[in-house]
C-alpha atoms as a PDB file:
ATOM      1  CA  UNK A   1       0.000   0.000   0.000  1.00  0.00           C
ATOM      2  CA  UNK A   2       1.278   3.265  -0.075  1.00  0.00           C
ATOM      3  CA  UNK A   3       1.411   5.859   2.607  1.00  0.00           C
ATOM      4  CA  UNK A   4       1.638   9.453   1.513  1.00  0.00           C
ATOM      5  CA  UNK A   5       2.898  12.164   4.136  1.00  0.00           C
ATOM      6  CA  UNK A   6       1.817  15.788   3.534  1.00  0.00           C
ATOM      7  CA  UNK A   7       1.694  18.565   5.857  1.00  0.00           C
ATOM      8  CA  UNK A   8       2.357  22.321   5.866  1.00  0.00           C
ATOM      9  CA  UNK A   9       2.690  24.435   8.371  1.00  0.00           C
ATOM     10  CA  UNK A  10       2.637  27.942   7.998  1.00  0.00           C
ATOM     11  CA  UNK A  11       4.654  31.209  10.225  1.00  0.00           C
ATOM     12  CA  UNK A  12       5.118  34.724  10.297  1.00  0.00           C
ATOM     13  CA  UNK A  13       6.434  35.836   6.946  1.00  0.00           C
ATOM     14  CA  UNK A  14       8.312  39.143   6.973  1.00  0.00           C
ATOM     15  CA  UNK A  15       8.444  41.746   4.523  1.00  0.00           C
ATOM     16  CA  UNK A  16       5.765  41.921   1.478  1.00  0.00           C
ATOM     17  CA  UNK A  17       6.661  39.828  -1.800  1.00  0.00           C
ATOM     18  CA  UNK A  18       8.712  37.426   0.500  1.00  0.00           C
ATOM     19  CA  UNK A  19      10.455  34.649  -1.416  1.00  0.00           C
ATOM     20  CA  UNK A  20      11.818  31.890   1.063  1.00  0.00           C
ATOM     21  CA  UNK A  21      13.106  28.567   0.046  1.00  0.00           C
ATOM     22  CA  UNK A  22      10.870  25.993   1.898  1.00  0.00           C
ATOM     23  CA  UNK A  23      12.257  22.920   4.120  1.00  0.00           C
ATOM     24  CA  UNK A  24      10.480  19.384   4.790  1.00  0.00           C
ATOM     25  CA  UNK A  25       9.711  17.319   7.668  1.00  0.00           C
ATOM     26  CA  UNK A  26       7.641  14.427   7.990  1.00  0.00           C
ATOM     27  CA  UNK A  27       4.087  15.145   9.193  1.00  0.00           C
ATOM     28  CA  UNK A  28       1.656  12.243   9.922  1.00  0.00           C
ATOM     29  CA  UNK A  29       1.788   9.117   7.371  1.00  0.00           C
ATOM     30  CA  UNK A  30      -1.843   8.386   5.834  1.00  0.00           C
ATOM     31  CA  UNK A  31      -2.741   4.665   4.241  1.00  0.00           C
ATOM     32  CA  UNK A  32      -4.143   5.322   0.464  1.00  0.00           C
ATOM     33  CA  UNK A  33      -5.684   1.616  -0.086  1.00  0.00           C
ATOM     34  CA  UNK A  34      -8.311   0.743  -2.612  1.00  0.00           C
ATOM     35  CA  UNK A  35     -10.757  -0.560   1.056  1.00  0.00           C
ATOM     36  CA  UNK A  36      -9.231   2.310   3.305  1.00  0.00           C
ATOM     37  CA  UNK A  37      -8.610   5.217   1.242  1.00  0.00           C
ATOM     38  CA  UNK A  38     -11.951   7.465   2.760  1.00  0.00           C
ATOM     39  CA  UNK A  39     -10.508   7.245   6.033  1.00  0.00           C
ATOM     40  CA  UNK A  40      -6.917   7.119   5.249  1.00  0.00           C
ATOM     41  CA  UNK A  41      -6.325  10.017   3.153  1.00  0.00           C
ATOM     42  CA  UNK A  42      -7.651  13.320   4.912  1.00  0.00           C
ATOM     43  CA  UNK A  43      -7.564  16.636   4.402  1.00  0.00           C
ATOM     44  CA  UNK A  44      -4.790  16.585   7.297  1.00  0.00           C
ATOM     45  CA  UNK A  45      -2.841  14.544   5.149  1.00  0.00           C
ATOM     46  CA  UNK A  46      -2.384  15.163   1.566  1.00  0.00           C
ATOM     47  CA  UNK A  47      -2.626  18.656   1.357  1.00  0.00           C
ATOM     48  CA  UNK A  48      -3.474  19.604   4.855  1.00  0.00           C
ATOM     49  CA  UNK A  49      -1.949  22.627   6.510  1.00  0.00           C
ATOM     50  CA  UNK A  50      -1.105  22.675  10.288  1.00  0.00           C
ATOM     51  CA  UNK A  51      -3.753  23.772  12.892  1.00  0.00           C
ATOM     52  CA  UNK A  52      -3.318  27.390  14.224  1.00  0.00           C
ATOM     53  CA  UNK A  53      -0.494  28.432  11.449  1.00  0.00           C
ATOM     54  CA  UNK A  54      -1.615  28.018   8.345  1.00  0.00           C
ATOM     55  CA  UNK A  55      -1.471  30.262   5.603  1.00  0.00           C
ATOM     56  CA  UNK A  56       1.457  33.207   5.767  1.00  0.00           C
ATOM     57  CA  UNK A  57       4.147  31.177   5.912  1.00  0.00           C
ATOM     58  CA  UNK A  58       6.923  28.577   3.825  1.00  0.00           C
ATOM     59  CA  UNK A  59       5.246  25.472   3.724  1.00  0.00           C
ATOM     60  CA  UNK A  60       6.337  22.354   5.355  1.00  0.00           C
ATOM     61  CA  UNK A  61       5.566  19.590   2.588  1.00  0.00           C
ATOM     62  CA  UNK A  62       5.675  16.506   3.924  1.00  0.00           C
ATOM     63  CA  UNK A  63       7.184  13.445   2.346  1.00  0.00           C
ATOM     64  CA  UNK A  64       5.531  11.115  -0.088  1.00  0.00           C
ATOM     65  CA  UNK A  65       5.948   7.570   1.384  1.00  0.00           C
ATOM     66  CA  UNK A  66       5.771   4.444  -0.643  1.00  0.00           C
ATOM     67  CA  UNK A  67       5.213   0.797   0.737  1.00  0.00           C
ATOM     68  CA  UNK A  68       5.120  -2.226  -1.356  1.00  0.00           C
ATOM     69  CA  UNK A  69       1.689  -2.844  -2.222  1.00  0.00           C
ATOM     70  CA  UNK A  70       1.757  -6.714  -2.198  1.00  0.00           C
ATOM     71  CA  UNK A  71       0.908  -9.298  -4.556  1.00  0.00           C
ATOM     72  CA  UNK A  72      -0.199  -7.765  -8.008  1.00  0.00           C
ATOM     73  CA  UNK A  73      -3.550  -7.690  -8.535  1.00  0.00           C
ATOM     74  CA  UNK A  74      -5.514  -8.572 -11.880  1.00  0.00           C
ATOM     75  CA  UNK A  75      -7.198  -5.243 -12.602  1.00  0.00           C
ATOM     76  CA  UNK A  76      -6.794  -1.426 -11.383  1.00  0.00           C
ATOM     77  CA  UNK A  77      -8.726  -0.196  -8.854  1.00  0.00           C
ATOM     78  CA  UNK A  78     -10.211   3.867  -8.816  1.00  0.00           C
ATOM     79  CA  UNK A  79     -11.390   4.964  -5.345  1.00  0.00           C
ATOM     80  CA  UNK A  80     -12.680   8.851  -4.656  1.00  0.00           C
ATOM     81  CA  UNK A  81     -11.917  10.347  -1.127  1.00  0.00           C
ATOM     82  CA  UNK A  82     -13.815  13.085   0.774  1.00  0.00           C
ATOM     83  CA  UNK A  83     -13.274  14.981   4.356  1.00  0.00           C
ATOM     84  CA  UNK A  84     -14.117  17.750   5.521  1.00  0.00           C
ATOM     85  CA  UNK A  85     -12.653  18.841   9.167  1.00  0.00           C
ATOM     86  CA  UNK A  86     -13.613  21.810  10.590  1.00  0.00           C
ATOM     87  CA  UNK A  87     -11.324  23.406  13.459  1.00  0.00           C
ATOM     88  CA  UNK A  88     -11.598  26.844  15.526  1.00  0.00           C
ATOM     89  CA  UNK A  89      -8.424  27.403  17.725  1.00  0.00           C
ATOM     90  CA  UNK A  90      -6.321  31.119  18.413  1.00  0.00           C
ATOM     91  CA  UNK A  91      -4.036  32.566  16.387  1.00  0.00           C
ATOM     92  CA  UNK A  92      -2.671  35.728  14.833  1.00  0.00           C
ATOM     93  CA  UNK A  93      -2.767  37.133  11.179  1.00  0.00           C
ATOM     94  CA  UNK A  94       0.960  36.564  10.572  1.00  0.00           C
ATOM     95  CA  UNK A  95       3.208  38.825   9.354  1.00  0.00           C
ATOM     96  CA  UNK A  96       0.850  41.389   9.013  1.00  0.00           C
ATOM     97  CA  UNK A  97      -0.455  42.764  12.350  1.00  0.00           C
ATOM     98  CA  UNK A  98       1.351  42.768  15.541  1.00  0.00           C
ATOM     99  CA  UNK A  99       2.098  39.154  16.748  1.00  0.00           C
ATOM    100  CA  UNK A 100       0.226  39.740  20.109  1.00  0.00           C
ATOM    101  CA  UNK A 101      -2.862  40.385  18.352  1.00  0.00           C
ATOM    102  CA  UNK A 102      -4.082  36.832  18.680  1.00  0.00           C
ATOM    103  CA  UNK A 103      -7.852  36.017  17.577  1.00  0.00           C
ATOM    104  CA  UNK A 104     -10.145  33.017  17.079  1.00  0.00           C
ATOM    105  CA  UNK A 105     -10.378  31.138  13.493  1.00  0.00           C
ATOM    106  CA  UNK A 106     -12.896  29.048  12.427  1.00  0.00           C
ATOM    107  CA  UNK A 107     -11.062  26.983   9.359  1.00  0.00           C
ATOM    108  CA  UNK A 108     -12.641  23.864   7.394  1.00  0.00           C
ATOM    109  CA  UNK A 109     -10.940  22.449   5.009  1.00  0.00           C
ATOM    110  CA  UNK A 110     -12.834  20.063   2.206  1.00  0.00           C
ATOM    111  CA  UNK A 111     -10.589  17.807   1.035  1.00  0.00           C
ATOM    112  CA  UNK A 112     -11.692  15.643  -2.486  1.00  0.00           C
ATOM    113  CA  UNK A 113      -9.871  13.731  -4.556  1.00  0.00           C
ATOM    114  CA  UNK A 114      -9.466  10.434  -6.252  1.00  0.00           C
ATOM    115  CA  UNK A 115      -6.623   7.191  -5.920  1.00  0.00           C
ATOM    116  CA  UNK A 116      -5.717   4.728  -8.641  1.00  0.00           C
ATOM    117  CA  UNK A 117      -4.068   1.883  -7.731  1.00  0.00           C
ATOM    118  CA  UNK A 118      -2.983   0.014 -11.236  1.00  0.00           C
ATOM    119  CA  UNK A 119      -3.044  -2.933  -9.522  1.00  0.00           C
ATOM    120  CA  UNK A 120       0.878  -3.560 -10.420  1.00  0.00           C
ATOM    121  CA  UNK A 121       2.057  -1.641  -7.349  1.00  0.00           C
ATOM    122  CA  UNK A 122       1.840   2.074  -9.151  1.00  0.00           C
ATOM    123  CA  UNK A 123      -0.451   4.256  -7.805  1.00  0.00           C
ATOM    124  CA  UNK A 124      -1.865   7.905  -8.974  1.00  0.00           C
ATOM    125  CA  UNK A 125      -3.059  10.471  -5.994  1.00  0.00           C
ATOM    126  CA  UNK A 126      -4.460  13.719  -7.341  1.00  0.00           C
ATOM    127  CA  UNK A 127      -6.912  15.914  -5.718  1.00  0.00           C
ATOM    128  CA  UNK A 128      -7.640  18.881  -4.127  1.00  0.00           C
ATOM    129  CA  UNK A 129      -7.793  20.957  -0.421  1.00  0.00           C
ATOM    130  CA  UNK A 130     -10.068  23.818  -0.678  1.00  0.00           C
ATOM    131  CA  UNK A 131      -9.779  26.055   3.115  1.00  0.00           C
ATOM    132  CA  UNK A 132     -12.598  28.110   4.931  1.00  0.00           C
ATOM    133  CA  UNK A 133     -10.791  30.594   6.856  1.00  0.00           C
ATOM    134  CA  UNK A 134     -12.598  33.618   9.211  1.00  0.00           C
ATOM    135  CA  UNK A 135     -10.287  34.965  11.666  1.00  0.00           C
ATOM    136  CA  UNK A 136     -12.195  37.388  14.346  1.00  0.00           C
ATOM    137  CA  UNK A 137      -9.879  39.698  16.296  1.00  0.00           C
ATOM    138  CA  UNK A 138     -10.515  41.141  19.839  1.00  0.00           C
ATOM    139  CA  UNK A 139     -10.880  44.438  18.310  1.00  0.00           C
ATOM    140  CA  UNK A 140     -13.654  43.597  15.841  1.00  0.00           C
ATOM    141  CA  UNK A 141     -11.676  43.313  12.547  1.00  0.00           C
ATOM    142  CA  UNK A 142     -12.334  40.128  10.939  1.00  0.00           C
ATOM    143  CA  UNK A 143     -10.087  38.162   8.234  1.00  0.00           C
ATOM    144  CA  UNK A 144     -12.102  35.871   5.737  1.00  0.00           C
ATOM    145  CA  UNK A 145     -10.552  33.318   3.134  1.00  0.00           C
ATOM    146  CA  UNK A 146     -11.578  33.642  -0.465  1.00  0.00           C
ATOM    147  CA  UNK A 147      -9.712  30.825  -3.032  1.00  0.00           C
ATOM    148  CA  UNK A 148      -7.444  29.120  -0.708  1.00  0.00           C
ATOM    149  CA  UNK A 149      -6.145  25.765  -2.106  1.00  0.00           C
ATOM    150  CA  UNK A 150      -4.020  23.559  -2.803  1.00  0.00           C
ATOM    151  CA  UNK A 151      -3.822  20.647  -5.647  1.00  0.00           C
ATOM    152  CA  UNK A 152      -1.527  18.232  -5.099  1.00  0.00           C
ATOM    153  CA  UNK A 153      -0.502  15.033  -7.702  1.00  0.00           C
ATOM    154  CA  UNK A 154       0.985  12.029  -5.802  1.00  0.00           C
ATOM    155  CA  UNK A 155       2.890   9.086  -8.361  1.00  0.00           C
ATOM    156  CA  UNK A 156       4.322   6.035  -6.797  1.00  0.00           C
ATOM    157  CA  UNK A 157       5.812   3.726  -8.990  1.00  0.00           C
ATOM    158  CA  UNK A 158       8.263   2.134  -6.494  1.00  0.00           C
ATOM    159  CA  UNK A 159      11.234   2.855  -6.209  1.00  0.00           C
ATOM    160  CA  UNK A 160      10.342   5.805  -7.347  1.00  0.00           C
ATOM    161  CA  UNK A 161       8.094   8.417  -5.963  1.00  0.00           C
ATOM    162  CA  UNK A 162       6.801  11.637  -7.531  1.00  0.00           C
ATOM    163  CA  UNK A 163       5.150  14.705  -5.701  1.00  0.00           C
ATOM    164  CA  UNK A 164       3.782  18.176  -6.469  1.00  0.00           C
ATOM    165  CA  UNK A 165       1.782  20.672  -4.827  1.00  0.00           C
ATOM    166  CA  UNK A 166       0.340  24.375  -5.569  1.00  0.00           C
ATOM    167  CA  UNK A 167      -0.982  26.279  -3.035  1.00  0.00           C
ATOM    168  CA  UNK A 168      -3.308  29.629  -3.923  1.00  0.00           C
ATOM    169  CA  UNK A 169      -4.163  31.551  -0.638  1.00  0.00           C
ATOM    170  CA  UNK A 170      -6.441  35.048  -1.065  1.00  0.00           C
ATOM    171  CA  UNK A 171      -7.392  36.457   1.704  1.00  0.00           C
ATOM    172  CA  UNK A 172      -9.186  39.994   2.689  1.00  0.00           C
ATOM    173  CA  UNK A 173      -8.783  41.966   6.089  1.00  0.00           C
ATOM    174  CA  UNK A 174     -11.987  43.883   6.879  1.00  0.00           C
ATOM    175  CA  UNK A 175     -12.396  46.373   9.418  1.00  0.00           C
ATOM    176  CA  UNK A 176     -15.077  45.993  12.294  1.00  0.00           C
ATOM    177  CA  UNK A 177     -18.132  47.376  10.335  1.00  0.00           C
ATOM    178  CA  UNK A 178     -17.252  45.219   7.344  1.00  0.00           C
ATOM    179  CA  UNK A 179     -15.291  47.631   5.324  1.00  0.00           C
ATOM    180  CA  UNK A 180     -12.009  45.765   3.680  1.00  0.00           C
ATOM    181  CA  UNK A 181      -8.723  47.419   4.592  1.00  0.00           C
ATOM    182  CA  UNK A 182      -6.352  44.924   3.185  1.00  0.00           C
ATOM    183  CA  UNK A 183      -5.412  41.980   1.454  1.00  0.00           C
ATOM    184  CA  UNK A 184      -2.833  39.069   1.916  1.00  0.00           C
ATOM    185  CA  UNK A 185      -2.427  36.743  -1.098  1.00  0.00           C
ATOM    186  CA  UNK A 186       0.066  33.296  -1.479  1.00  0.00           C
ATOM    187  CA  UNK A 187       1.655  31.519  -4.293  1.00  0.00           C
ATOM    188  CA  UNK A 188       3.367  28.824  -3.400  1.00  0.00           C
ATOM    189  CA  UNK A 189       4.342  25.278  -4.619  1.00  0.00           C
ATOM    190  CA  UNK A 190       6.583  22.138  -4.110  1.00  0.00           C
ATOM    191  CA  UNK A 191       8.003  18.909  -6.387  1.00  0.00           C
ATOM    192  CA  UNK A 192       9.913  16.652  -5.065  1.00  0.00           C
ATOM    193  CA  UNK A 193      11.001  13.474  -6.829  1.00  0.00           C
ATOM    194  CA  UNK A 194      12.740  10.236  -5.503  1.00  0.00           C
ATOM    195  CA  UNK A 195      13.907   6.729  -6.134  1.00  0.00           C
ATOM    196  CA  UNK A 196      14.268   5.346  -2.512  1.00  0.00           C
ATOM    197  CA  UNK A 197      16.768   2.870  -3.003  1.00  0.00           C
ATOM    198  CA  UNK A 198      17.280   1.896   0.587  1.00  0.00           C
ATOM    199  CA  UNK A 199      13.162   0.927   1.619  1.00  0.00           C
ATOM    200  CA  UNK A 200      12.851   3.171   4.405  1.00  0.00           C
ATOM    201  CA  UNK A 201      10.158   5.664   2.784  1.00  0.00           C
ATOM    202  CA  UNK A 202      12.000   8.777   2.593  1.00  0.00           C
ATOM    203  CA  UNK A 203      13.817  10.925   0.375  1.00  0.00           C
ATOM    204  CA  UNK A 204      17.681  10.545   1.569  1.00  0.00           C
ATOM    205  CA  UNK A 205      20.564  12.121   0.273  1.00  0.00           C
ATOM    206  CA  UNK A 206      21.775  10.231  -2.820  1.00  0.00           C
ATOM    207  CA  UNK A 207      17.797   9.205  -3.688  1.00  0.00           C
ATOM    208  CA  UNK A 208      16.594  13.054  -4.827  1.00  0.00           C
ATOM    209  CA  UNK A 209      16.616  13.765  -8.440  1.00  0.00           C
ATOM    210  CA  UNK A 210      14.373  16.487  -8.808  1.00  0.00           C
ATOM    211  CA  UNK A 211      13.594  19.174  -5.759  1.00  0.00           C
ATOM    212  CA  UNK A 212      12.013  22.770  -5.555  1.00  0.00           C
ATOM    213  CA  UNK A 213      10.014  25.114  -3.696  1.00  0.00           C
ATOM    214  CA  UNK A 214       8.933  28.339  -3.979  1.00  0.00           C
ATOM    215  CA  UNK A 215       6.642  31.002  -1.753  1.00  0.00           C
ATOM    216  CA  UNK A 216       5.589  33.911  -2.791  1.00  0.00           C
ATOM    217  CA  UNK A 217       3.457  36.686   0.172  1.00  0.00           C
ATOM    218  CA  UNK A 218       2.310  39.680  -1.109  1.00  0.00           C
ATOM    219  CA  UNK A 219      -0.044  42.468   1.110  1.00  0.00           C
ATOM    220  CA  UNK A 220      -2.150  44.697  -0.313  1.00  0.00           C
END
């Protein structure tokens, strides 16, 4: 079967138009099976971002785990996936007003998508994680999400393992009576590709042929 890692966390980003390489850390490993694939692929896991500080920040992608998938089967399998987790927790708008000004968010994140297992121990992820966010701050001024995505593509074709990711991330800063007095918007995106030679499920140095990242803030 094969396990697929994905995670991103998200911190204070400085200055507008920041560009900052991203880094990667394993998050929590999710099953994608043809019989388990509903519960084992989330919205926390392929394409999830981390609870309290998502959003202004270099992403965290996690790695794209492959485990043998067993004996070949006869005939490829397609299974859909759905989730959608809904969280409220505090945090600040990052980067953008003073870190102290913490407030409550309300974020759900619908995650849909769709596995195909081959049957010959290649499987094809693809699918998408589309984020409600409304941040409410002490003083009345309110943050709401418009587009806020991201579509990832997941290939495993053992040894080899293929990953990409684009994250869009529009948001609007409104005042207390509802006037808008801002904007924060995200580009970002990662591809990493592997051949893990030595069977322990994670990009090592020597395995990486392809790698890149890019994050682009911008306020308005």
């Amino acid at each position: 079967m094969p396990n697929v890692t994905h995670a991103r966390t998200d911190k204070g980003k400085g200055p507008d138009d920041a560009h900052r390489p991203n880094t990667h850390t394993s998050g929590d490993r999710c099953t994608a099976t043809a019989s388990g694939i509903s519960a084992g692929i989330s919205g926390r896991c392929l394409g999830g971002r981390s609870r309290g500080t998502r959003g202004t920040d270099r992403g965290r992608i996690g790695r794209c785990n492959v485990d043998p998938a067993g004996p070949v089967q006869a005939q490829a399998t397609v299974t859909q996936f759905f989730a959608t987790p809904t969280e409220t927790f505090t945090a600040p708008l990052e980067g953008r007003l003073p870190a102290d000004l913490v407030g409550t968010v309300t974020a759900t994140e619908t995650s849909t998508g769709q596995v195909v297992d081959t049957g010959k121990n290649v499987f094809f992820v693809h699918g998408v994680d589309n984020f409600d966010y409304h941040l409410t701050l002490p003083d009345g001024r309110f943050v709401q999400s418009g587009l806020n995505r991201d579509l990832f593509v997941f290939v495993a074709n053992p040894p080899q393992t293929v990953f990409n990711v684009v994250t869009q991330d529009f948001r609007t800063i409104y005042a207390a009576d509802g006037t808008p007095t801002g904007t924060l918007t995200i580009h970002a995106g990662n591809h990493i590709t592997y051949n893990d030679t030595n069977g322990n499920h994670m990009p090592d140095a020597g395995e990486i042929s392809a790698e890149f990242d890019y994050f682009r803030l911008r306020y308005g």
